[in-house]
ModelCIF file with pLDDT and N, C-alpha, C, O atoms, coordinates in Angstrom:
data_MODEL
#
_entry.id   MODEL 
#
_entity.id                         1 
_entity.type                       polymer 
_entity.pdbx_number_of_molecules   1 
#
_entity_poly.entity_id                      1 
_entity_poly.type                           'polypeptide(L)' 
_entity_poly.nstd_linkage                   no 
_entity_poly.nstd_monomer                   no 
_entity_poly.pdbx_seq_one_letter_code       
;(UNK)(UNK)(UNK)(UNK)(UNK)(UNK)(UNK)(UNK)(UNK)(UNK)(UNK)(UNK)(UNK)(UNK)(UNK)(UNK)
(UNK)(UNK)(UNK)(UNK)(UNK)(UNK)(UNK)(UNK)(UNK)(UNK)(UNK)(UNK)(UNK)(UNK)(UNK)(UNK)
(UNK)(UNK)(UNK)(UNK)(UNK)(UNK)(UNK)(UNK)(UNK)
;
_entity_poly.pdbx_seq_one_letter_code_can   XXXXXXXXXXXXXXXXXXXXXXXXXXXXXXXXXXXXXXXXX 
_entity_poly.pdbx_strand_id                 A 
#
loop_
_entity_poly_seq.entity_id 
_entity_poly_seq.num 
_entity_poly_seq.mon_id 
_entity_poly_seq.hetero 
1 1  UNK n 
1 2  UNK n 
1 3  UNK n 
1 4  UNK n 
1 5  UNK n 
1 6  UNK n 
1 7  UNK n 
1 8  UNK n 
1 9  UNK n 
1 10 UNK n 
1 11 UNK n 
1 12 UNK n 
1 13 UNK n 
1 14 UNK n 
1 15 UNK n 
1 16 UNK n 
1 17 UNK n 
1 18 UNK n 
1 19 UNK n 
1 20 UNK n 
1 21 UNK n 
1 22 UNK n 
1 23 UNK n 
1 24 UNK n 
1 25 UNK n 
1 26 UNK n 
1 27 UNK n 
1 28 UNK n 
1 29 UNK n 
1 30 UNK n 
1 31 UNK n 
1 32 UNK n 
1 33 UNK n 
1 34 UNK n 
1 35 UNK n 
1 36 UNK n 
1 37 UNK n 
1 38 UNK n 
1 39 UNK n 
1 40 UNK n 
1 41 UNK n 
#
_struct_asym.id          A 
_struct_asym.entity_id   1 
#
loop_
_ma_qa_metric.id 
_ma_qa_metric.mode 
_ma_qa_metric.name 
_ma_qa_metric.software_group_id 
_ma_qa_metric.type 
1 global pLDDT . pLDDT 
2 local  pLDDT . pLDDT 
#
_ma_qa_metric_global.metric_id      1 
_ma_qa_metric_global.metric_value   91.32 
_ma_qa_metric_global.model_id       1 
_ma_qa_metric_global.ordinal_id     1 
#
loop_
_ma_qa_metric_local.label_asym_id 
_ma_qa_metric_local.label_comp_id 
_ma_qa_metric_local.label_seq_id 
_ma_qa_metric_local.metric_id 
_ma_qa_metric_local.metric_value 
_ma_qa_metric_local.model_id 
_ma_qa_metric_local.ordinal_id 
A UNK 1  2 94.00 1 1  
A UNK 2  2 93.00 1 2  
A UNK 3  2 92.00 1 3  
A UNK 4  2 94.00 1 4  
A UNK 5  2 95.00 1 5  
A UNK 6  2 92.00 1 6  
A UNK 7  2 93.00 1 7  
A UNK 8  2 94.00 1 8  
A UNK 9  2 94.00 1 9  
A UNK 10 2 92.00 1 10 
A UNK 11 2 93.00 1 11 
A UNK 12 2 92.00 1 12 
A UNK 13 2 91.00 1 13 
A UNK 14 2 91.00 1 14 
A UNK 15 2 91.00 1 15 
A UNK 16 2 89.00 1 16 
A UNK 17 2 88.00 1 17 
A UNK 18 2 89.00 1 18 
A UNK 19 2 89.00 1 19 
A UNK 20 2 89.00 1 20 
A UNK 21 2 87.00 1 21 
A UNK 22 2 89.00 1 22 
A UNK 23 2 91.00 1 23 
A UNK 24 2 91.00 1 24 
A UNK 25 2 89.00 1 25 
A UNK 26 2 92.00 1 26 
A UNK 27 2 93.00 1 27 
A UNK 28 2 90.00 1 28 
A UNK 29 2 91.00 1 29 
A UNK 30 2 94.00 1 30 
A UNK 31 2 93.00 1 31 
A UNK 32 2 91.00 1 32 
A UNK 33 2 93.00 1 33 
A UNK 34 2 93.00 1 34 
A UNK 35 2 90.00 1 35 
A UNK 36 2 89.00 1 36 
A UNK 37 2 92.00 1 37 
A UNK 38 2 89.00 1 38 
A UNK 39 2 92.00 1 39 
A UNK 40 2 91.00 1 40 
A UNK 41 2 89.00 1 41 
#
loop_
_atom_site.group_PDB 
_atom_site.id 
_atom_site.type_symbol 
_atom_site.label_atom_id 
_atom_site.label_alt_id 
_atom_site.label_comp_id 
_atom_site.label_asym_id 
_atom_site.label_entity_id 
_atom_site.label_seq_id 
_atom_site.pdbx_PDB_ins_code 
_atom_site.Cartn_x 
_atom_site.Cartn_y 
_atom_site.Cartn_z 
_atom_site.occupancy 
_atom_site.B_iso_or_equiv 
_atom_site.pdbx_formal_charge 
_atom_site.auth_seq_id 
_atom_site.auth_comp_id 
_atom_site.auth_asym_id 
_atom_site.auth_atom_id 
_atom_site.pdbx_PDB_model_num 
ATOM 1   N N  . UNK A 1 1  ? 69.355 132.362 86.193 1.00 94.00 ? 1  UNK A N  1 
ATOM 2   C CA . UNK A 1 1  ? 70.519 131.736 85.565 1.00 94.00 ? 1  UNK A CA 1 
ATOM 3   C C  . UNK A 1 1  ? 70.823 130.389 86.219 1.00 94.00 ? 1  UNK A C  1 
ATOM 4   O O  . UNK A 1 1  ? 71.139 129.338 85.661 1.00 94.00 ? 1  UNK A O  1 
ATOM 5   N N  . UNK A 1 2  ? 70.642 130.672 87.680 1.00 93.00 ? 2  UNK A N  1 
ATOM 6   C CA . UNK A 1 2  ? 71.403 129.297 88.288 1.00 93.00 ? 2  UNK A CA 1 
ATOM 7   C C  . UNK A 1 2  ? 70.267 128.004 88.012 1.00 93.00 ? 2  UNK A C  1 
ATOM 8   O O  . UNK A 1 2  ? 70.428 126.819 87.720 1.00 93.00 ? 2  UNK A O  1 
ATOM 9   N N  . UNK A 1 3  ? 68.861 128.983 88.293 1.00 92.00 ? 3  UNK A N  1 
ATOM 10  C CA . UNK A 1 3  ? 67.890 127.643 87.690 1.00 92.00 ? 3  UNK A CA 1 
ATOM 11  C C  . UNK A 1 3  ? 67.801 127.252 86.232 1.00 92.00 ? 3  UNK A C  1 
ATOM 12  O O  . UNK A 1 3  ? 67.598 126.038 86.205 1.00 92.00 ? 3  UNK A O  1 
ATOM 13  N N  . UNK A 1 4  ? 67.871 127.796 84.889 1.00 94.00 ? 4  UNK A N  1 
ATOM 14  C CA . UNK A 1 4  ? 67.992 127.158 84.042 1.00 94.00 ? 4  UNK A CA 1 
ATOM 15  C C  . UNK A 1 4  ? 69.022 126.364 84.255 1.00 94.00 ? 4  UNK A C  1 
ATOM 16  O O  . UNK A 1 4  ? 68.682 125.181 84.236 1.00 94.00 ? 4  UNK A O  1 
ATOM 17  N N  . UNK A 1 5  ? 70.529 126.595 84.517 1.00 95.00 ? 5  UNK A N  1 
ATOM 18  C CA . UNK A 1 5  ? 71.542 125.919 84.577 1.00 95.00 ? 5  UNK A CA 1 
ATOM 19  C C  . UNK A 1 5  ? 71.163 124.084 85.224 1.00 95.00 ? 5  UNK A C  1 
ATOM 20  O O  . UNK A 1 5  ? 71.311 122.999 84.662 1.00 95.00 ? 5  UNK A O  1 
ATOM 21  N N  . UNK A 1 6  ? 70.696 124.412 86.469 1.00 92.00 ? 6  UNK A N  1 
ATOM 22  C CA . UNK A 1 6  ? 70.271 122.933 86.619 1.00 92.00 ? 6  UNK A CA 1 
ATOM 23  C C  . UNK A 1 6  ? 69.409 122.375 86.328 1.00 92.00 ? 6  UNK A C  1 
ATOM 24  O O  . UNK A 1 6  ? 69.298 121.195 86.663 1.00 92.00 ? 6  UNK A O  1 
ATOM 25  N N  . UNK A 1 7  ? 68.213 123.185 85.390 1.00 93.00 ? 7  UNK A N  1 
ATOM 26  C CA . UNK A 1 7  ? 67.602 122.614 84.345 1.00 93.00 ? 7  UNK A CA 1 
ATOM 27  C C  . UNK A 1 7  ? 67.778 121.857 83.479 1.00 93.00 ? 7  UNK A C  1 
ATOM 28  O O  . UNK A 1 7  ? 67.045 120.879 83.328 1.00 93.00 ? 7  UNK A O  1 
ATOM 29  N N  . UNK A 1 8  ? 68.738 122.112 82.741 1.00 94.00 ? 8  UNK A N  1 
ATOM 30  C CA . UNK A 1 8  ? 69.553 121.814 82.364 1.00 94.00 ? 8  UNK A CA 1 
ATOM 31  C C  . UNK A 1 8  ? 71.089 120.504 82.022 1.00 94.00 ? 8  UNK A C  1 
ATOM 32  O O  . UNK A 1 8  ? 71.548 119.810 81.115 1.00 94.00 ? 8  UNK A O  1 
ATOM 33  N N  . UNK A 1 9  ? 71.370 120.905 83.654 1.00 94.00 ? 9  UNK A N  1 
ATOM 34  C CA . UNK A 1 9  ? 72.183 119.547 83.907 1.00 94.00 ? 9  UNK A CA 1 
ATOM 35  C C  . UNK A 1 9  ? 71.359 118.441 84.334 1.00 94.00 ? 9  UNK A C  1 
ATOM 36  O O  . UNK A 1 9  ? 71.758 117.278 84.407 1.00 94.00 ? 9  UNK A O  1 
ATOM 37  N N  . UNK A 1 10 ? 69.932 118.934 84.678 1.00 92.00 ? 10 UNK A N  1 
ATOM 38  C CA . UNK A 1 10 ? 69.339 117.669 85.602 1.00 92.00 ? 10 UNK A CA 1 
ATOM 39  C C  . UNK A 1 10 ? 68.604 116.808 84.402 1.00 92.00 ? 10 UNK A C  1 
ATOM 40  O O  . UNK A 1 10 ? 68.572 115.588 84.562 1.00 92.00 ? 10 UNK A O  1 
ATOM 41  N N  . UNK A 1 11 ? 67.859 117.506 82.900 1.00 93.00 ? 11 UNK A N  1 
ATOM 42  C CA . UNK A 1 11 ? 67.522 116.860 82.087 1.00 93.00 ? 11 UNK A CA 1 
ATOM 43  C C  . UNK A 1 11 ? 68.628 115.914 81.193 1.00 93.00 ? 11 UNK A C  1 
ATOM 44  O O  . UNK A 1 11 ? 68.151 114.964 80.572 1.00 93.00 ? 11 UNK A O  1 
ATOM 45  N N  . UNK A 1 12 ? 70.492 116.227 81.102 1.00 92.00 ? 12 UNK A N  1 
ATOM 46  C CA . UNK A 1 12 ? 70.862 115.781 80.498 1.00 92.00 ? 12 UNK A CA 1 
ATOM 47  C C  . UNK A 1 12 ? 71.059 114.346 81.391 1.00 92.00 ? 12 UNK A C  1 
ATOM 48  O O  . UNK A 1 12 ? 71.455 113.301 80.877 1.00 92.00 ? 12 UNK A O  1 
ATOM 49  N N  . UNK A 1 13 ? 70.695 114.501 82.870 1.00 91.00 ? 13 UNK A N  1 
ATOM 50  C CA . UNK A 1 13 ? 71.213 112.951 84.002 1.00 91.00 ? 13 UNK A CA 1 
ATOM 51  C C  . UNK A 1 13 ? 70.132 112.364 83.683 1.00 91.00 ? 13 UNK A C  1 
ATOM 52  O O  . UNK A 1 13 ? 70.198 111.156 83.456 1.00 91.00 ? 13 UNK A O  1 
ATOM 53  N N  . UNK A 1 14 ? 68.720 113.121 83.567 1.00 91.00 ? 14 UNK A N  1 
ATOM 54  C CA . UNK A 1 14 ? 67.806 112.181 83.350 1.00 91.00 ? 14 UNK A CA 1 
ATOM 55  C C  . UNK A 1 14 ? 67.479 111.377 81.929 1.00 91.00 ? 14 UNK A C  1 
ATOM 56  O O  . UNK A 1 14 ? 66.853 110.318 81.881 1.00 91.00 ? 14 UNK A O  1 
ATOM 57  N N  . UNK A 1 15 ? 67.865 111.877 81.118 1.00 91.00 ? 15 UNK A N  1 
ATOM 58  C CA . UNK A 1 15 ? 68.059 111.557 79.507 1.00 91.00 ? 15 UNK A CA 1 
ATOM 59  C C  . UNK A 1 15 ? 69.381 110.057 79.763 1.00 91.00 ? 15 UNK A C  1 
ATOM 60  O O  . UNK A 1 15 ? 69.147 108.872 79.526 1.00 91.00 ? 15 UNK A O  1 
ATOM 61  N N  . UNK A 1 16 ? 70.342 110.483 80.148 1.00 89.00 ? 16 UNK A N  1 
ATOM 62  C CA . UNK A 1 16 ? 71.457 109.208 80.613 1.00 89.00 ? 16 UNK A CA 1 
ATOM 63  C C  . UNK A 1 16 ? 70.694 108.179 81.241 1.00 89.00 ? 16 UNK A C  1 
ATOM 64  O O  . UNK A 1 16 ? 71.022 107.109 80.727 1.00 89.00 ? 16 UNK A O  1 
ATOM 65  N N  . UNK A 1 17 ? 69.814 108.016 82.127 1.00 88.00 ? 17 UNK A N  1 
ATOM 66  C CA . UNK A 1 17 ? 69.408 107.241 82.499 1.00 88.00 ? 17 UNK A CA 1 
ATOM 67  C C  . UNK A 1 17 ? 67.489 106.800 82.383 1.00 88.00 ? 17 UNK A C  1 
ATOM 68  O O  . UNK A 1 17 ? 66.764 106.156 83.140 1.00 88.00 ? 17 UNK A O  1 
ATOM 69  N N  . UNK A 1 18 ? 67.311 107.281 81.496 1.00 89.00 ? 18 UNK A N  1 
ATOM 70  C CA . UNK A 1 18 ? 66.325 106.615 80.321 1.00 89.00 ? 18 UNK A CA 1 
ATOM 71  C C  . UNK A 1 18 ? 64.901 107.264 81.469 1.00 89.00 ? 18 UNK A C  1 
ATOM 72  O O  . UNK A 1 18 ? 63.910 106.581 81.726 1.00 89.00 ? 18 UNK A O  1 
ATOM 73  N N  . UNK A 1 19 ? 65.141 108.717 82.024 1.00 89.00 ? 19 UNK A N  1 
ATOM 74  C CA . UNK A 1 19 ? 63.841 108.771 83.009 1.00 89.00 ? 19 UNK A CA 1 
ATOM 75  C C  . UNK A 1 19 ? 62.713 109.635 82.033 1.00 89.00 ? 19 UNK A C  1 
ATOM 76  O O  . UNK A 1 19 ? 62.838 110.858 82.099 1.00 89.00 ? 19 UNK A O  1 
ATOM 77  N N  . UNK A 1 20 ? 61.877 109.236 81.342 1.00 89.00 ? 20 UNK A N  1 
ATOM 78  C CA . UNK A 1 20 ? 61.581 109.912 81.018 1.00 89.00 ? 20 UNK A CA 1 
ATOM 79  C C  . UNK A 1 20 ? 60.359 111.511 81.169 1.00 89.00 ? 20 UNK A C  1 
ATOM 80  O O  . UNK A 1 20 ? 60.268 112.578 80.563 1.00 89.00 ? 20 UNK A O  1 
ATOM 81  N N  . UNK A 1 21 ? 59.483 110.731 82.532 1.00 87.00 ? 21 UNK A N  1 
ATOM 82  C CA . UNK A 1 21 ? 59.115 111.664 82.859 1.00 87.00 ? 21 UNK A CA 1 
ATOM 83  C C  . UNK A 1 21 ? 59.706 112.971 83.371 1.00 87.00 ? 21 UNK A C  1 
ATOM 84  O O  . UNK A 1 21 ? 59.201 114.090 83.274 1.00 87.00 ? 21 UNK A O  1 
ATOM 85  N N  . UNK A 1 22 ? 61.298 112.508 84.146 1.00 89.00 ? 22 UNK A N  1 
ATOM 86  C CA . UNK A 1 22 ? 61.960 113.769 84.569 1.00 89.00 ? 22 UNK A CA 1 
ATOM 87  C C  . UNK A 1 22 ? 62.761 114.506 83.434 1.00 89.00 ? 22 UNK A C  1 
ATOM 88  O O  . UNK A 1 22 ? 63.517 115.471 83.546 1.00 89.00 ? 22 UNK A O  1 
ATOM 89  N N  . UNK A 1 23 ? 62.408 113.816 82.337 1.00 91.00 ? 23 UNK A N  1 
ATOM 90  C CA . UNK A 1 23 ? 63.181 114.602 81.495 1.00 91.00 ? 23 UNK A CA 1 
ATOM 91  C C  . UNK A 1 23 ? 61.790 115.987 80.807 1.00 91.00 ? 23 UNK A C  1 
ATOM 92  O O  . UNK A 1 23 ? 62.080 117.119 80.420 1.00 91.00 ? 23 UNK A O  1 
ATOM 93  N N  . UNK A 1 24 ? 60.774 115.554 80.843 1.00 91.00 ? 24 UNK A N  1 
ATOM 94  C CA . UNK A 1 24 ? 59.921 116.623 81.266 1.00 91.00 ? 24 UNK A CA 1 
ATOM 95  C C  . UNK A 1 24 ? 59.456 117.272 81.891 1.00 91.00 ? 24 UNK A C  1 
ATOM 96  O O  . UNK A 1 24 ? 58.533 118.071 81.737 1.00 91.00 ? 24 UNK A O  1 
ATOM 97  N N  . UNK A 1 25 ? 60.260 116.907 82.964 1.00 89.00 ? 25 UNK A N  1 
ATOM 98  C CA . UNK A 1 25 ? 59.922 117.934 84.359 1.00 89.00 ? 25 UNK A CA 1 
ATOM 99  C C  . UNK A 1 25 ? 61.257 119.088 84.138 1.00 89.00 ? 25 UNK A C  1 
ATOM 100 O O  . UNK A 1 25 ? 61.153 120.314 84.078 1.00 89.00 ? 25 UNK A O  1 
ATOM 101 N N  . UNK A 1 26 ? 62.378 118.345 84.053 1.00 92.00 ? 26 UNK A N  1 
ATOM 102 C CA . UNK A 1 26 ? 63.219 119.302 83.809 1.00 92.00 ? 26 UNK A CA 1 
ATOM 103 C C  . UNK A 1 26 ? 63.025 120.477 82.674 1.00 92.00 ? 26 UNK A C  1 
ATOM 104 O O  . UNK A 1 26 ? 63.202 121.682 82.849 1.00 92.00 ? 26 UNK A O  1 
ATOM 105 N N  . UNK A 1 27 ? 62.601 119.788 81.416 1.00 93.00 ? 27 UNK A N  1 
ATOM 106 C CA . UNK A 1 27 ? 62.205 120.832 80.373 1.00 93.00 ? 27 UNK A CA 1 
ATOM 107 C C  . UNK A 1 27 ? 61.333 121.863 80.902 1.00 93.00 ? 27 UNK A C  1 
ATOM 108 O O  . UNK A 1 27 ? 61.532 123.054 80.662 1.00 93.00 ? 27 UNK A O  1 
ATOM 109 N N  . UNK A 1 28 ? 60.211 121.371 81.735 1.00 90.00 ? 28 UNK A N  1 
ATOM 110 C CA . UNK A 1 28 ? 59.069 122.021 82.082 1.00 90.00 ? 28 UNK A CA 1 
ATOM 111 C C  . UNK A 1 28 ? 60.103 123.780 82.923 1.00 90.00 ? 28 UNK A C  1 
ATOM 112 O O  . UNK A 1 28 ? 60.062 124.961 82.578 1.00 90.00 ? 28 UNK A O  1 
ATOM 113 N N  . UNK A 1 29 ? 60.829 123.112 83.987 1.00 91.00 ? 29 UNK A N  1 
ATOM 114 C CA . UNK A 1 29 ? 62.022 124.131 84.607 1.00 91.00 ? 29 UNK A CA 1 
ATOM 115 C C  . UNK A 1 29 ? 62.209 124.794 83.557 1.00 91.00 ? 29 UNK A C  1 
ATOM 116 O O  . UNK A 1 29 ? 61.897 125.983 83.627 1.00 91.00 ? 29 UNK A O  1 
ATOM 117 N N  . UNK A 1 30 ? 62.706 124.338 82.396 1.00 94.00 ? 30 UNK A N  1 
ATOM 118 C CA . UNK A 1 30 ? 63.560 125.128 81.624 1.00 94.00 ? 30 UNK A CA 1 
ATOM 119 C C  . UNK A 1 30 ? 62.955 126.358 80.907 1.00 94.00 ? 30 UNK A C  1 
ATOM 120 O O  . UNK A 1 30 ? 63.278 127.545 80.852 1.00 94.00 ? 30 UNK A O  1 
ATOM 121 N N  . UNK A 1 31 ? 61.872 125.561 80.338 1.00 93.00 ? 31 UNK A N  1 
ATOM 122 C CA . UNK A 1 31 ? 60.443 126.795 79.920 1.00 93.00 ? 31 UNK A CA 1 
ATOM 123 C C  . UNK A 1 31 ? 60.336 127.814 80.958 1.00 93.00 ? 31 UNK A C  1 
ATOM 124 O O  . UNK A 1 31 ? 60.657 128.991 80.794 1.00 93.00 ? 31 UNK A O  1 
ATOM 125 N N  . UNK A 1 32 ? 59.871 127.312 82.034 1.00 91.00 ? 32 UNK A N  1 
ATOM 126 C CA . UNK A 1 32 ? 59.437 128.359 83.210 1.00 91.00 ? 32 UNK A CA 1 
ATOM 127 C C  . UNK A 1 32 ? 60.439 129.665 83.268 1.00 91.00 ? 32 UNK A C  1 
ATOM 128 O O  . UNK A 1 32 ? 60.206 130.867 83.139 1.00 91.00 ? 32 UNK A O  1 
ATOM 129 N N  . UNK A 1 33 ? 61.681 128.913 83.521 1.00 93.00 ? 33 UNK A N  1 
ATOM 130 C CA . UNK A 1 33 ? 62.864 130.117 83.115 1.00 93.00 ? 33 UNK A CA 1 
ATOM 131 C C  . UNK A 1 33 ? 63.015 131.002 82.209 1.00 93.00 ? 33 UNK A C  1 
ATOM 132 O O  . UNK A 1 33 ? 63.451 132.146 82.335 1.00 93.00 ? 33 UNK A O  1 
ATOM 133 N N  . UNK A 1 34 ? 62.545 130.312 81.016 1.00 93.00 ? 34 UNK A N  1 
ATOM 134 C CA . UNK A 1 34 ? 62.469 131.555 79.756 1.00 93.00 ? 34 UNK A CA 1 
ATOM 135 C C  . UNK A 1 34 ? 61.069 132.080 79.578 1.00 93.00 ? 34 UNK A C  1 
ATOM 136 O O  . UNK A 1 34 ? 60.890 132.630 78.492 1.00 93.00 ? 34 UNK A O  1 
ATOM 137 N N  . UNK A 1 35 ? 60.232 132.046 80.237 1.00 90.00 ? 35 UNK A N  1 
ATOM 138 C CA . UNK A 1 35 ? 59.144 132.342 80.411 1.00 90.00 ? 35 UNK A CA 1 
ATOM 139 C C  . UNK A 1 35 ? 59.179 133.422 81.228 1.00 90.00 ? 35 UNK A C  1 
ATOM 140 O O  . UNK A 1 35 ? 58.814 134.484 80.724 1.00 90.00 ? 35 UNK A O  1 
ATOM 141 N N  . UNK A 1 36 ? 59.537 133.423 82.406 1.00 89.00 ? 36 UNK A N  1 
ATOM 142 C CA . UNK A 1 36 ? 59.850 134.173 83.379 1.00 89.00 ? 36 UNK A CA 1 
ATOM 143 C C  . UNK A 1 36 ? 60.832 135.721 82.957 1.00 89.00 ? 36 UNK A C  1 
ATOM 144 O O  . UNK A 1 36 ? 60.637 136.892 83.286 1.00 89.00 ? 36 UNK A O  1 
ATOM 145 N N  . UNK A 1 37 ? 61.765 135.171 82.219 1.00 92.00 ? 37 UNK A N  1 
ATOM 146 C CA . UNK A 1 37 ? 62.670 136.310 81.237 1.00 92.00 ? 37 UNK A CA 1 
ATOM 147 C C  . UNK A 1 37 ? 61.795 136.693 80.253 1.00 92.00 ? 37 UNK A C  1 
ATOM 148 O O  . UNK A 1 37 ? 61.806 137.924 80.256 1.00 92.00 ? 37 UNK A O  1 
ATOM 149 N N  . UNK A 1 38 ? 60.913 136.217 79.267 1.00 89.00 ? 38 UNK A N  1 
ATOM 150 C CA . UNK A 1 38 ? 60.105 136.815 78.217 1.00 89.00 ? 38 UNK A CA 1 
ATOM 151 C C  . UNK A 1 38 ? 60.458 135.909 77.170 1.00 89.00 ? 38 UNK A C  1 
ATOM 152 O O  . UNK A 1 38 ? 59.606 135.941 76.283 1.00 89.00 ? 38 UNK A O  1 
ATOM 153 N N  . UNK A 1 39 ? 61.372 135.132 76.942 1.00 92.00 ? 39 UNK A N  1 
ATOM 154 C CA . UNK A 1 39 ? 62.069 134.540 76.089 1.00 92.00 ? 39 UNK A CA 1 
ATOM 155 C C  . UNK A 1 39 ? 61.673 133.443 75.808 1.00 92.00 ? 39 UNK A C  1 
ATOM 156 O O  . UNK A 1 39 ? 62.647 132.840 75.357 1.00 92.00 ? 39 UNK A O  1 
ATOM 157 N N  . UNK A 1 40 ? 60.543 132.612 75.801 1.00 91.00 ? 40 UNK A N  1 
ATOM 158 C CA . UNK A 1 40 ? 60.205 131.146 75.717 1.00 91.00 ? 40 UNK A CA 1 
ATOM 159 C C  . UNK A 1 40 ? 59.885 131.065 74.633 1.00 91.00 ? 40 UNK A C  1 
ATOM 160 O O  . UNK A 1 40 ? 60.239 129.941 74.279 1.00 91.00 ? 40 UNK A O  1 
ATOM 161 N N  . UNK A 1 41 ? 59.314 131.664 73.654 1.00 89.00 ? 41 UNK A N  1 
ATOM 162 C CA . UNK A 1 41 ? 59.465 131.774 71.807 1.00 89.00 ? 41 UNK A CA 1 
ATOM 163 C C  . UNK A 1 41 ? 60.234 131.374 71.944 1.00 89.00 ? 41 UNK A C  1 
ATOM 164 O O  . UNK A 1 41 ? 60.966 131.102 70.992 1.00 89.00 ? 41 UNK A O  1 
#
């Protein structure tokens, strides 16, 4: 939970400030998380 969460907040800082590779690193987090639960469908 707490890691999607800053998955999350960290892709919307990196999106604000035009990063775009970290905005796929963060996604990448975010997958892993629902991946990890079963849930990434």
């Amino acid at each position: 939970a707490k890691a999607g969460q800053v998955g999350r907040e960290t892709r919307e800082l990196a999106m604000g400030a035009g990063l775009a590779r970290e905005v796929g690193e963060a996604s990448a987090l975010i997958g892993l998380v629902a991946h990890m639960q079963g849930g990434w469908r």
